[in-house]
N, C-alpha and C. Protein backbone atom coordinates (compact mmCIF):
# COMPACT_ATOMS: atom_id res chain seq x y z
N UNK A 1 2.51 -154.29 -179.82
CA UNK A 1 2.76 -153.87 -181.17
C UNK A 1 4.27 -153.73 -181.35
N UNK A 2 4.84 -154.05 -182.65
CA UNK A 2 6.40 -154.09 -182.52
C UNK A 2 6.60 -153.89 -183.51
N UNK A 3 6.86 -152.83 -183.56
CA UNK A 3 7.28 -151.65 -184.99
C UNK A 3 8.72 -151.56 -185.14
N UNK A 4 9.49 -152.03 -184.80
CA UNK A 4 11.12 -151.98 -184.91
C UNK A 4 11.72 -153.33 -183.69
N UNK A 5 12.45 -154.25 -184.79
CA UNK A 5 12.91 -155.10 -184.05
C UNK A 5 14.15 -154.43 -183.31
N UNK A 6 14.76 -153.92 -182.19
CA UNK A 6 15.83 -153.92 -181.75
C UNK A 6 16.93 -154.83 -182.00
N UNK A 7 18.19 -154.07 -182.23
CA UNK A 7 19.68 -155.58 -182.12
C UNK A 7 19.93 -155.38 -180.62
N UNK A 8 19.98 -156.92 -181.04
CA UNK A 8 20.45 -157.45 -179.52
C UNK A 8 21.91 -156.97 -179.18
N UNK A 9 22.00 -155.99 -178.49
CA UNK A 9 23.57 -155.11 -178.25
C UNK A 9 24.54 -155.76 -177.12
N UNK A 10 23.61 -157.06 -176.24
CA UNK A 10 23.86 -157.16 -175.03
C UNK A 10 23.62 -158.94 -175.11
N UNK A 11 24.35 -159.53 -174.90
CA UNK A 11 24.33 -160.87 -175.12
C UNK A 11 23.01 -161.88 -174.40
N UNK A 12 21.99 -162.19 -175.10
CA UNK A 12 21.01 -162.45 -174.53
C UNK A 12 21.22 -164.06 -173.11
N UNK A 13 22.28 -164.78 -173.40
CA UNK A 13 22.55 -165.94 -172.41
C UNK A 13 22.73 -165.17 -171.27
N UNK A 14 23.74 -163.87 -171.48
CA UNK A 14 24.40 -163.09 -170.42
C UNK A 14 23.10 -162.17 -169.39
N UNK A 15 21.80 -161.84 -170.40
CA UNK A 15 21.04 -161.38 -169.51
C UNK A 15 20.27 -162.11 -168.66
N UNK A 16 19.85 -163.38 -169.25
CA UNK A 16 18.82 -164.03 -168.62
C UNK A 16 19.53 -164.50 -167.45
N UNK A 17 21.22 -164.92 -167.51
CA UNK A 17 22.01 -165.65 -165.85
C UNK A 17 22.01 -164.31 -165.13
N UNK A 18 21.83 -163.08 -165.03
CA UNK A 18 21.66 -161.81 -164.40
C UNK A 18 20.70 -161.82 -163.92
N UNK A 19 19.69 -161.93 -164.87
CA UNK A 19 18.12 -161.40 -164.35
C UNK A 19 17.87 -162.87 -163.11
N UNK A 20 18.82 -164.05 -163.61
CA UNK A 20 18.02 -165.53 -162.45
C UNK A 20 19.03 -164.89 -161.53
N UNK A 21 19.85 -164.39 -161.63
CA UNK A 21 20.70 -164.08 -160.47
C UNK A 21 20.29 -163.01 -159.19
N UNK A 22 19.33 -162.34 -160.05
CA UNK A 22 19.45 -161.12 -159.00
C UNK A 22 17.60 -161.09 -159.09
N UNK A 23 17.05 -162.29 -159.85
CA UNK A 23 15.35 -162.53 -159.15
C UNK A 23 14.87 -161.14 -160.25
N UNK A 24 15.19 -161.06 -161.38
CA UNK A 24 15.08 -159.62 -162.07
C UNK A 24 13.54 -160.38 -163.74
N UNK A 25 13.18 -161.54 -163.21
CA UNK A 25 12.22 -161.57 -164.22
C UNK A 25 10.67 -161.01 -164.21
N UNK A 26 10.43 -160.60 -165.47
CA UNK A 26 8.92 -159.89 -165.41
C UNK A 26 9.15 -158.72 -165.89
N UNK A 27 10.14 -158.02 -165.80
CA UNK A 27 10.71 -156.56 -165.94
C UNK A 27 10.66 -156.26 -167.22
N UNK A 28 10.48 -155.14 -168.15
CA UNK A 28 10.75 -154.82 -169.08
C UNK A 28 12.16 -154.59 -169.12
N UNK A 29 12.99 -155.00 -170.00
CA UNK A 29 14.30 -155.31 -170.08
C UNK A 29 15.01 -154.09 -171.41
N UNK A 30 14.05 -154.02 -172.19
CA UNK A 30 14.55 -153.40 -173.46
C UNK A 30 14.24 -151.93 -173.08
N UNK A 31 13.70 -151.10 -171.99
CA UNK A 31 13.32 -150.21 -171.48
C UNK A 31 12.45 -148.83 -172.67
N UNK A 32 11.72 -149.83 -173.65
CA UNK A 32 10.65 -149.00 -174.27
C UNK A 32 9.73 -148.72 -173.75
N UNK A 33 9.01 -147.13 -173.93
CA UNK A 33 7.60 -147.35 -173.17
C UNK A 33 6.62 -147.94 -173.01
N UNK A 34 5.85 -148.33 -172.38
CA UNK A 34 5.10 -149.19 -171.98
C UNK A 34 3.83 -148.76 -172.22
N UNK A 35 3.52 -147.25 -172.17
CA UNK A 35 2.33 -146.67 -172.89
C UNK A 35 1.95 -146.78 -174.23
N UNK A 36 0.61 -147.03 -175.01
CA UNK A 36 0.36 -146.71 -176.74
C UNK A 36 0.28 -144.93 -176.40
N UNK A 37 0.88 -144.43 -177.80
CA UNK A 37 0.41 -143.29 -177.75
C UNK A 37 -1.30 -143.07 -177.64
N UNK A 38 -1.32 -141.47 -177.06
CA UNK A 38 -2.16 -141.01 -177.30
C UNK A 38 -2.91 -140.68 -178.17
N UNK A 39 -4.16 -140.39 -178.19
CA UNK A 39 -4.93 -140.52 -179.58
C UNK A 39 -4.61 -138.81 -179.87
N UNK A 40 -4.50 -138.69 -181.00
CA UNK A 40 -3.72 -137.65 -181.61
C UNK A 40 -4.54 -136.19 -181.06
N UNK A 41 -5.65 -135.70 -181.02
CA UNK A 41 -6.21 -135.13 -180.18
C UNK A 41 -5.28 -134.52 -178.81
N UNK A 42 -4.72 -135.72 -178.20
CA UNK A 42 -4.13 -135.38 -176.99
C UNK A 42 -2.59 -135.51 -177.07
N UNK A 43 -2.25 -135.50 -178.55
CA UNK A 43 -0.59 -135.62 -178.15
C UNK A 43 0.22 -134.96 -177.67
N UNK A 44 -0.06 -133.65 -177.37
CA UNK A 44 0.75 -132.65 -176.93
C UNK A 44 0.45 -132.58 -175.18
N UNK A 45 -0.05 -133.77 -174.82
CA UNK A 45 -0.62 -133.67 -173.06
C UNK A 45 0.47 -135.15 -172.63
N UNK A 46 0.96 -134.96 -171.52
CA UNK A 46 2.13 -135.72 -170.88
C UNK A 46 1.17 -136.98 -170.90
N UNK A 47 1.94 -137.93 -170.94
CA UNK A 47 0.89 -138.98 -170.25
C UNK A 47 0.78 -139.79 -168.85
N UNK A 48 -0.35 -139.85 -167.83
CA UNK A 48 -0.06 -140.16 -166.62
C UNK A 48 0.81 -141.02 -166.29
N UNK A 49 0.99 -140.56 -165.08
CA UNK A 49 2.70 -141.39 -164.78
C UNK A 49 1.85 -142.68 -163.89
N UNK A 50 2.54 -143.67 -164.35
CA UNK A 50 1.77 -144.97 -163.62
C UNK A 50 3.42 -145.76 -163.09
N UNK A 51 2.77 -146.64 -162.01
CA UNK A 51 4.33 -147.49 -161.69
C UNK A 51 3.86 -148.95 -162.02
N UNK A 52 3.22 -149.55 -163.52
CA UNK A 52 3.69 -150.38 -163.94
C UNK A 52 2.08 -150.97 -163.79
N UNK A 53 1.68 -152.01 -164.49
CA UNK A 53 0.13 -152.26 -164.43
C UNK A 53 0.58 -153.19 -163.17
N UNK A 54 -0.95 -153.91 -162.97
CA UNK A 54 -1.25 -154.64 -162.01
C UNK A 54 -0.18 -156.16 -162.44
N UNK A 55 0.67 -156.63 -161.29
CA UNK A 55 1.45 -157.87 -161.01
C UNK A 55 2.66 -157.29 -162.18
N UNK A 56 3.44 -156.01 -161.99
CA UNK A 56 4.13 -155.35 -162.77
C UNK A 56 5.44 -155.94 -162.01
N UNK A 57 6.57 -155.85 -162.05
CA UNK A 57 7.72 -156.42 -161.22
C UNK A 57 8.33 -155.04 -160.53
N UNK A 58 8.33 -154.67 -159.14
CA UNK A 58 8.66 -153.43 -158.48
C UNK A 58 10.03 -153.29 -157.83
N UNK A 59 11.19 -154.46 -158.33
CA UNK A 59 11.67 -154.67 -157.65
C UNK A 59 13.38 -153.70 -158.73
N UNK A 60 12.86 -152.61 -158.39
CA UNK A 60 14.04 -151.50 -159.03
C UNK A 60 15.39 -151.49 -159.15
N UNK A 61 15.47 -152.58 -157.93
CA UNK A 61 17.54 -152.59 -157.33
C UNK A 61 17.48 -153.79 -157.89
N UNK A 62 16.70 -154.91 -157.96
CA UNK A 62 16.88 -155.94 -158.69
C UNK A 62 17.45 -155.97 -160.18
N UNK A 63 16.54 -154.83 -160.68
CA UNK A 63 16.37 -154.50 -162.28
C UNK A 63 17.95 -154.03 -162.59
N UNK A 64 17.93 -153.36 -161.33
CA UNK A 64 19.55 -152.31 -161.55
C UNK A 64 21.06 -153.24 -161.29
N UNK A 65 20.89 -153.93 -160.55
CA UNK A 65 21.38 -154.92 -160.37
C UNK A 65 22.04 -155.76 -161.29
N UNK A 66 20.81 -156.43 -161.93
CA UNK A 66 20.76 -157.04 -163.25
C UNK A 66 21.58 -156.81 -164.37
N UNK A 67 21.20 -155.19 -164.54
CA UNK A 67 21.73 -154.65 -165.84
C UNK A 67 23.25 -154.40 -165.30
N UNK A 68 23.31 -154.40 -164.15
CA UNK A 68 25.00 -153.91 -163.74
C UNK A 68 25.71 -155.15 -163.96
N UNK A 69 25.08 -155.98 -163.77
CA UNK A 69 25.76 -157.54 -163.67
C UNK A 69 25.87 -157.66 -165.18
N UNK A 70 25.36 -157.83 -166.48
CA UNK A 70 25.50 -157.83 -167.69
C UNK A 70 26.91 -156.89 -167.88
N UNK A 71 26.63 -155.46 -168.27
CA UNK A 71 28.09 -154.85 -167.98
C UNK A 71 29.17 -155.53 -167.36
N UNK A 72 28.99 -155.56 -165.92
CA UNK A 72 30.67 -156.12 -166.01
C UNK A 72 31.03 -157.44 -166.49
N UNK A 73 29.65 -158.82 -166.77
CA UNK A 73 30.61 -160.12 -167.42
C UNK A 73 30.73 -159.51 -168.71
N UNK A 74 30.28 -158.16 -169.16
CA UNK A 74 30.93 -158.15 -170.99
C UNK A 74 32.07 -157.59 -170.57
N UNK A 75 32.43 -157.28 -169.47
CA UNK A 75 33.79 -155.95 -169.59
C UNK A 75 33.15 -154.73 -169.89
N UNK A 76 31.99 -154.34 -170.00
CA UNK A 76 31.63 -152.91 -170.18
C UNK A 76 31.88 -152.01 -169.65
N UNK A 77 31.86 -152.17 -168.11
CA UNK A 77 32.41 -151.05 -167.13
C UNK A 77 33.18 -152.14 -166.03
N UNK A 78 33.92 -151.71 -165.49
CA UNK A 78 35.11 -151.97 -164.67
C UNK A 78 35.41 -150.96 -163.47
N UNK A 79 34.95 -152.22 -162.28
CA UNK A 79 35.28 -150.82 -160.99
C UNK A 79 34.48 -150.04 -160.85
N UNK A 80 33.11 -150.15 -161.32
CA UNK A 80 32.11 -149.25 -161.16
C UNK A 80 32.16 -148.11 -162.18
N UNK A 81 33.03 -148.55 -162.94
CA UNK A 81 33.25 -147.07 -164.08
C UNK A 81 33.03 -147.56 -165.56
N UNK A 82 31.93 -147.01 -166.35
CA UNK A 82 31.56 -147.53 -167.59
C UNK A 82 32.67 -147.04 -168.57
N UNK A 83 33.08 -148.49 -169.73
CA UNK A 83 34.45 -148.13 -170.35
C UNK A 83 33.85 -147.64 -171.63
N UNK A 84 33.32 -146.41 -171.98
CA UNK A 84 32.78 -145.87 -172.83
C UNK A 84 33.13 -146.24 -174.34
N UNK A 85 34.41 -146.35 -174.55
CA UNK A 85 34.70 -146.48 -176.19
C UNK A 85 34.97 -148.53 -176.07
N UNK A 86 34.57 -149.13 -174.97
CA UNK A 86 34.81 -150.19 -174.98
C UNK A 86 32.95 -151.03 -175.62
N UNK A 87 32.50 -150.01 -174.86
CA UNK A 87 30.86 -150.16 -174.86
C UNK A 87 30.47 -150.16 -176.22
N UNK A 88 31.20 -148.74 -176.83
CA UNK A 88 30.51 -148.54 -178.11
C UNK A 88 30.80 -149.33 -179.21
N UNK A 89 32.39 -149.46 -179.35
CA UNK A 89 32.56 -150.60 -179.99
C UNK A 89 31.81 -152.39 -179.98
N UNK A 90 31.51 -152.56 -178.55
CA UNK A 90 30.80 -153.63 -178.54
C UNK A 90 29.38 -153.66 -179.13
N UNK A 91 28.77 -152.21 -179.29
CA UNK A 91 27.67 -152.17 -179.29
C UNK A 91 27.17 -151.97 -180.90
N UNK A 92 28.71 -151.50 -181.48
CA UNK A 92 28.31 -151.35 -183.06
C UNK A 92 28.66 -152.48 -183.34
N UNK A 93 29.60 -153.77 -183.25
CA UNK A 93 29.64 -154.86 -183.53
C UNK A 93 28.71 -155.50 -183.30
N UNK A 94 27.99 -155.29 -182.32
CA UNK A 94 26.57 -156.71 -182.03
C UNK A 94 25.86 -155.82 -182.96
N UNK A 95 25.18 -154.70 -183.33
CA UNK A 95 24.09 -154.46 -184.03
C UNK A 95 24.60 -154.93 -185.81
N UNK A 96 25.67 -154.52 -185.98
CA UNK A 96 26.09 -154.81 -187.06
C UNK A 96 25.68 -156.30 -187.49
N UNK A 97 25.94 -157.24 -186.34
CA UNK A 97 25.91 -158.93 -186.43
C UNK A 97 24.27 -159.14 -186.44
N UNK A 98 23.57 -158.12 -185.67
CA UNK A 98 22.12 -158.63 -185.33
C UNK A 98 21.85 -158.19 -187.15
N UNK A 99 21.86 -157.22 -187.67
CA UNK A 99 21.67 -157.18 -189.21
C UNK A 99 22.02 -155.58 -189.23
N UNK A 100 22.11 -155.64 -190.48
CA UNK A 100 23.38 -154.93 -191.23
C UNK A 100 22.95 -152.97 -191.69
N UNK A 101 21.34 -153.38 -191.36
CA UNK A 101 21.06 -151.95 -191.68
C UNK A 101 21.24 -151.38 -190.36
N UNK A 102 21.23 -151.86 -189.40
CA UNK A 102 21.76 -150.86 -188.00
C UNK A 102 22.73 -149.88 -187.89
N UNK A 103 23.16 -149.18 -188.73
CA UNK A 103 24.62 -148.84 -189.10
C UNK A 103 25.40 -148.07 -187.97
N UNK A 104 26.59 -148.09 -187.99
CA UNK A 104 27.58 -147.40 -187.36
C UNK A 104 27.23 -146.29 -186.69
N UNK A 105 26.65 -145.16 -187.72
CA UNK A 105 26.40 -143.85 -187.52
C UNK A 105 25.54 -144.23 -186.37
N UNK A 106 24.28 -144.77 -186.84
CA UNK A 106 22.69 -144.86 -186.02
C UNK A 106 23.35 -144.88 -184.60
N UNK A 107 24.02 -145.74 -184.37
CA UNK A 107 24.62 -146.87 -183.22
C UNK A 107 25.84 -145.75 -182.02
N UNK A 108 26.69 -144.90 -183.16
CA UNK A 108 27.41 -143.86 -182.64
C UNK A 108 26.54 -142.87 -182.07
N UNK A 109 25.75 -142.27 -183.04
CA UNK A 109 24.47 -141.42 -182.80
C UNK A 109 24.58 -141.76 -181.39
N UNK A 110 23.20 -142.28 -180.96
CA UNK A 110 22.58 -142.97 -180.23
C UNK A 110 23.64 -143.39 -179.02
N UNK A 111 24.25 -143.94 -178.68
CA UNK A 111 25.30 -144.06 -177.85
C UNK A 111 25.75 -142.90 -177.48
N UNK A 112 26.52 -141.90 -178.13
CA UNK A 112 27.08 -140.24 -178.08
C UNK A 112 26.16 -139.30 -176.69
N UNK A 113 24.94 -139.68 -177.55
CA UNK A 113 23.59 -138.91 -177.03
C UNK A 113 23.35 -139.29 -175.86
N UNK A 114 23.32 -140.42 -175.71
CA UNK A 114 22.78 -141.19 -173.88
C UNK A 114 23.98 -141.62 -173.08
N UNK A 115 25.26 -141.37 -173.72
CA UNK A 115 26.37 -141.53 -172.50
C UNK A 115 26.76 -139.66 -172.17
N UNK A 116 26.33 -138.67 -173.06
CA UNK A 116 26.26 -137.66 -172.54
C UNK A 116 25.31 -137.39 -171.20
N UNK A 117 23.79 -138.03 -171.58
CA UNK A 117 23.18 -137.66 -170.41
C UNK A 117 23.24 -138.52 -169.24
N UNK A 118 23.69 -139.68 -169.54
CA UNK A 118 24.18 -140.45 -168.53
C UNK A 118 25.03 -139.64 -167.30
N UNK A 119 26.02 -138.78 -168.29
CA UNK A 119 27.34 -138.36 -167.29
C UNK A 119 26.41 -137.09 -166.91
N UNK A 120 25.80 -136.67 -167.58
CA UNK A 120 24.82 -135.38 -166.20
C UNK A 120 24.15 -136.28 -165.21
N UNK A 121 23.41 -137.28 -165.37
CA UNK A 121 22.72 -137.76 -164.21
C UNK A 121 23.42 -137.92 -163.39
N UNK A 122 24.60 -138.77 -163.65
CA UNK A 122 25.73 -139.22 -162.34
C UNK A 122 25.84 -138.15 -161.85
N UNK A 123 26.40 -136.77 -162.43
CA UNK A 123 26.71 -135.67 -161.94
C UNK A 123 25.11 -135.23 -160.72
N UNK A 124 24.00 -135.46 -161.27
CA UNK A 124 23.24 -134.94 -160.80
C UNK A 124 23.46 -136.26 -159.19
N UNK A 125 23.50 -137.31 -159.61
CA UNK A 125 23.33 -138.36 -158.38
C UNK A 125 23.94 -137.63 -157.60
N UNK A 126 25.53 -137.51 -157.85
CA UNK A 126 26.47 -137.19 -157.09
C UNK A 126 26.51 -135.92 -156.25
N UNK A 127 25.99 -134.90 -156.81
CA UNK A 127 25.21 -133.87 -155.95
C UNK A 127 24.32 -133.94 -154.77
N UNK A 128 23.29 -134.62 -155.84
CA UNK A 128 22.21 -135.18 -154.59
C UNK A 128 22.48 -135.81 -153.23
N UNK A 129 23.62 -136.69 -153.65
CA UNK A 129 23.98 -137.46 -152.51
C UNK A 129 24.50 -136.82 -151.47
N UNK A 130 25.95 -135.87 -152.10
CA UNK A 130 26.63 -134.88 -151.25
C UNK A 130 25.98 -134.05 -150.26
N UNK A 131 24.45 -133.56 -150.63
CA UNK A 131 23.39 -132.34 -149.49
C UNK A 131 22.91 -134.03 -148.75
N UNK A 132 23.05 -134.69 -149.08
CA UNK A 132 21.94 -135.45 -148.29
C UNK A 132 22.79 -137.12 -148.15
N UNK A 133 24.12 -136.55 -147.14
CA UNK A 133 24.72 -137.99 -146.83
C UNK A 133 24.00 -138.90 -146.44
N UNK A 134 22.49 -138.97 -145.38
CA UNK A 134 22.82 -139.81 -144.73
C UNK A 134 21.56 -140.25 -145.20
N UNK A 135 20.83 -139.88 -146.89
CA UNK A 135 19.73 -140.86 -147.18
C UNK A 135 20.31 -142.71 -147.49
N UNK A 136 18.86 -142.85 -147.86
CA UNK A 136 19.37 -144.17 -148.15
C UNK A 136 19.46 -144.73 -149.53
N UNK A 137 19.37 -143.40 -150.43
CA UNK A 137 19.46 -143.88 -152.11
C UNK A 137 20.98 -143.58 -152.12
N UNK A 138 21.72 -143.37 -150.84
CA UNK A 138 23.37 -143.28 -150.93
C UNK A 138 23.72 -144.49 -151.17
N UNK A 139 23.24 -145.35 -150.46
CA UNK A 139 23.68 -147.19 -150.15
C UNK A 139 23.10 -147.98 -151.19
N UNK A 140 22.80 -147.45 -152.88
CA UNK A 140 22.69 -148.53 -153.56
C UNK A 140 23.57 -149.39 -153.30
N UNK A 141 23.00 -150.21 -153.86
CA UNK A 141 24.74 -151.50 -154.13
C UNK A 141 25.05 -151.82 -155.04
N UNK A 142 24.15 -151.49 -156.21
CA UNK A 142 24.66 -151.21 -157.91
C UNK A 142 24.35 -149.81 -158.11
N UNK A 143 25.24 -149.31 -159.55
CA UNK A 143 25.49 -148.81 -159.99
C UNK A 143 23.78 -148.24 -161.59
N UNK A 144 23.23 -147.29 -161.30
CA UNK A 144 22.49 -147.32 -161.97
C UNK A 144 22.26 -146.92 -163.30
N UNK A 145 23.67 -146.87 -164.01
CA UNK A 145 24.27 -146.00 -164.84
C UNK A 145 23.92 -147.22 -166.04
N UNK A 146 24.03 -148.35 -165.87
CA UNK A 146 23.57 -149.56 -167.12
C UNK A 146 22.46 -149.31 -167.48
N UNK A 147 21.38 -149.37 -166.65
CA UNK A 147 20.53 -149.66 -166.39
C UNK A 147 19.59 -148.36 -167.74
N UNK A 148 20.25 -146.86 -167.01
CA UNK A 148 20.10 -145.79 -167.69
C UNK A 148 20.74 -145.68 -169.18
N UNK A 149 21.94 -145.86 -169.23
CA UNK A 149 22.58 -146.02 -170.83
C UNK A 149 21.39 -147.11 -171.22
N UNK A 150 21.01 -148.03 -170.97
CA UNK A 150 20.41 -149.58 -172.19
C UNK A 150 19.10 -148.66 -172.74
N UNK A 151 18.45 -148.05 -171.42
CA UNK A 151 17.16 -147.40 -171.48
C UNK A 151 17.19 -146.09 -172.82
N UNK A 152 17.88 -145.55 -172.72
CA UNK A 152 18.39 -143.80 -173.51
C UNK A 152 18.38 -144.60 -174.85
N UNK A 153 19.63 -145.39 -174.69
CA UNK A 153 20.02 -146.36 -176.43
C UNK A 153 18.98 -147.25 -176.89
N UNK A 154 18.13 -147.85 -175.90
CA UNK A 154 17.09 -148.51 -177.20
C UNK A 154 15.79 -147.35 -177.31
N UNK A 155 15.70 -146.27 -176.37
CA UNK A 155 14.88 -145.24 -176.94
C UNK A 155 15.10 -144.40 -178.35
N UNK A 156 16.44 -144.20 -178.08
CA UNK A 156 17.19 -143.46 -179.22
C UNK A 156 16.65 -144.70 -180.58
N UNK A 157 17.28 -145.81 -181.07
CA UNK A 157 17.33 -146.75 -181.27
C UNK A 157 15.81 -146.73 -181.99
N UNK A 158 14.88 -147.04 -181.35
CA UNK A 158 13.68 -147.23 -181.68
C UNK A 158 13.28 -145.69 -182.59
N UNK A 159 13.37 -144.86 -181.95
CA UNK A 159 13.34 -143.45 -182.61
C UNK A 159 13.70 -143.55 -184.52
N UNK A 160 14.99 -143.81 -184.48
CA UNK A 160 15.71 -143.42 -185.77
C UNK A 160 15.57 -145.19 -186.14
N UNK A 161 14.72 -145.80 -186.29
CA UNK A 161 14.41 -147.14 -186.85
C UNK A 161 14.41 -146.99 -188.50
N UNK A 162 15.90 -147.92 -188.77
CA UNK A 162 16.33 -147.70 -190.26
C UNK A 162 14.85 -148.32 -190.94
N UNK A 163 15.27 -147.97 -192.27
CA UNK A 163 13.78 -148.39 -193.28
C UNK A 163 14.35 -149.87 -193.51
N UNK A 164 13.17 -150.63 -193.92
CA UNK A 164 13.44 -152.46 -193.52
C UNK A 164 13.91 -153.01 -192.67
N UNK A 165 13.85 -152.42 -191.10
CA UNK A 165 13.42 -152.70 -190.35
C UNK A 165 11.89 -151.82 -189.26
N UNK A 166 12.04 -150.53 -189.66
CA UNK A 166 10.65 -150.48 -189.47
C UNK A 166 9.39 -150.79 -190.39
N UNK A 167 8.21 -150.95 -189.38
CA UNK A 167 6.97 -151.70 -190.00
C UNK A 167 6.49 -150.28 -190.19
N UNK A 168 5.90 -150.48 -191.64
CA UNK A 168 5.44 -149.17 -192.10
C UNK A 168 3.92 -149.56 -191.74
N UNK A 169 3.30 -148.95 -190.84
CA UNK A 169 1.97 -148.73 -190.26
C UNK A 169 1.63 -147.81 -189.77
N UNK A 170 0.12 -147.12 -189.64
CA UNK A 170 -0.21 -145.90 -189.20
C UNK A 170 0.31 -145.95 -187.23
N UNK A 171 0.06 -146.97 -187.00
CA UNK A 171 0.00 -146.93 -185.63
C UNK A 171 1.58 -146.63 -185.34
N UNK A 172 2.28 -147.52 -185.98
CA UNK A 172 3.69 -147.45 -185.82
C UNK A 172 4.57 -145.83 -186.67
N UNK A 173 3.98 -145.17 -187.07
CA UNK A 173 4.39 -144.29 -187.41
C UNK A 173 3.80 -143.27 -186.49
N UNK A 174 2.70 -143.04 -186.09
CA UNK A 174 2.12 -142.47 -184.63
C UNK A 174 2.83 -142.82 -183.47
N UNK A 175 3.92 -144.14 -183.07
CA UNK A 175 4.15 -143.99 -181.87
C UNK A 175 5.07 -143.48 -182.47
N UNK A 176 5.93 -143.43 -183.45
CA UNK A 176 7.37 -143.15 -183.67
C UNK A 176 7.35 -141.00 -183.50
N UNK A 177 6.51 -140.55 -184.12
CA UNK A 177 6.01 -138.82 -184.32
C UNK A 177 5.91 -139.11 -182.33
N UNK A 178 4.92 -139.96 -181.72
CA UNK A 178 4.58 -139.26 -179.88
C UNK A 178 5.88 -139.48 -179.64
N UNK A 179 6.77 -140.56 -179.54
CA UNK A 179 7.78 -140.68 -178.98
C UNK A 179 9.11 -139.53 -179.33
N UNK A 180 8.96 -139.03 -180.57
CA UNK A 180 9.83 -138.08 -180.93
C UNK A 180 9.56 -136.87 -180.54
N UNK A 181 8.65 -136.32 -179.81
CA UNK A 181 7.67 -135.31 -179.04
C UNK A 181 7.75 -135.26 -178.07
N UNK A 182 8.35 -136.65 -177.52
CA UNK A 182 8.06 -136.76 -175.82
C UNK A 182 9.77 -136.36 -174.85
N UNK A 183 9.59 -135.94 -173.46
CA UNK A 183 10.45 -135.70 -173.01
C UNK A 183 10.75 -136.73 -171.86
N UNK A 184 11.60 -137.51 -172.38
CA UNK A 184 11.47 -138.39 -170.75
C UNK A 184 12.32 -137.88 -170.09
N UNK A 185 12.49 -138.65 -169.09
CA UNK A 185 13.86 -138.45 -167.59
C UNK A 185 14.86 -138.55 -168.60
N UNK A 186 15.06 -138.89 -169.49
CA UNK A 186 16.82 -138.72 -170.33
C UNK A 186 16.85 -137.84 -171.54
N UNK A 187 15.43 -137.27 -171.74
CA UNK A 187 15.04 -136.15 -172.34
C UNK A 187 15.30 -137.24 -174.15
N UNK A 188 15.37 -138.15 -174.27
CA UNK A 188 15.91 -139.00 -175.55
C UNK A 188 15.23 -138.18 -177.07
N UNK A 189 15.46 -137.14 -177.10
CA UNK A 189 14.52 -136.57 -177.99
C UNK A 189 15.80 -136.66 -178.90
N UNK A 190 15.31 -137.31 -180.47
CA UNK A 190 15.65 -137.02 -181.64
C UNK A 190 16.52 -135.84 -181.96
N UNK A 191 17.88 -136.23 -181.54
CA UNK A 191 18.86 -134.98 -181.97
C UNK A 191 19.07 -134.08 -180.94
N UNK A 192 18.85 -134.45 -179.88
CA UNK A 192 18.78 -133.22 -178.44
C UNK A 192 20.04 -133.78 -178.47
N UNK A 193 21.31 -132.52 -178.07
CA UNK A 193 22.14 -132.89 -176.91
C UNK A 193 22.52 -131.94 -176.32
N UNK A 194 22.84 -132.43 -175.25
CA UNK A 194 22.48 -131.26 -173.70
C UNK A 194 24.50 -130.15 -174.43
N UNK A 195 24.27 -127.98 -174.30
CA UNK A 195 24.97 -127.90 -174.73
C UNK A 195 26.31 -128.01 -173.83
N UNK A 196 27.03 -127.92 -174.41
CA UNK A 196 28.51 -128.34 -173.66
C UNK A 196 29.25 -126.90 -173.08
């Protein structure tokens, strides 16, 4: 079901030579959930955590990989370090180009919100890592910080779906209310930001 077309923020030639590069096809790429909501009865109950249906693609460092490799041929991050006002600007220009109701704000919004929680996760990685030198989620070899910003911004994104581009339907207005309810790992809730 596809209740809000996403803009393409991320140059689609640039993902697909990533994804053949690093064996990253099959994956959900636009990182929307993969669940229908719940039938309204149960919306206020989490929904089971699954790792992907049957012949799902499991290959996580691939995925991460991927999305790291996109970033640096745009110039997004450099040196392992995401160039934040380089990003955003790129990112309100492509939505702007993908069509015109995407606006600035939406795009600032949305960006603001998930490079904040971005920089707690790192913070949280970076902790984690410090009690526990000698695991082996120390030795990624990408950077999982793309991967997390694309995920937060097309959640956000999908959330605040301008009018004429969302499909006005019951179903699609039901996932838009579960999803604005729901708490994921980046907490992407409608107007949350973590306080300062």
């Amino acid at each position: 079901m596809e209740c809000c077309t996403l803009p393409d923020l991320l140059d689609p030639k640039i993902i697909q030579e990533c994804r053949d590069e690093f064996d990253a096809e099959g994956i959900e790429w636009n990182g929307l959930p993969a669940h229908p909501p719940p039938p309204p009865s149960q919306s206020n109950k989490a929904p089971p955590r699954r790792h992907g249906p049957p012949g799902h693609h499991r290959c996580w460092h691939c995925f991460t990989c991927a999305q790291e490799c996109v970033f640096n041929a745009t110039e997004l991050m450099m040196d392992g370090e995401l160039d934040a006002e380089k990003s955003l600007e790129h990112f309100i220009q492509a939505a702007s180009e993908s069509d015109s109701k995407w606006s600035r704000e939406i795009i600032e919004d949305a960006f603001s919100a998930c490079n904040d929680k971005v920089k707690i996760m790192r913070d949280k990685f970076e902790k984690r890592a410090a009690k526990r030198p000698n695991s082996p989620e120390n030795e990624m070899e990408c950077s999982p910080i793309p991967q997390h910003l694309m995920r937060c911004i097309h959640g956000q994104l999908y959330r605040t779906c301008p009018e004429g581009i969302r499909v006005e339907s019951q179903e699609c207005t039901d996932l838009q209310e579960y999803l604005n309810n729901c708490h994921g790992p980046l907490e992407w809730k409608k107007g949350h930001r973590h306080p300062e």
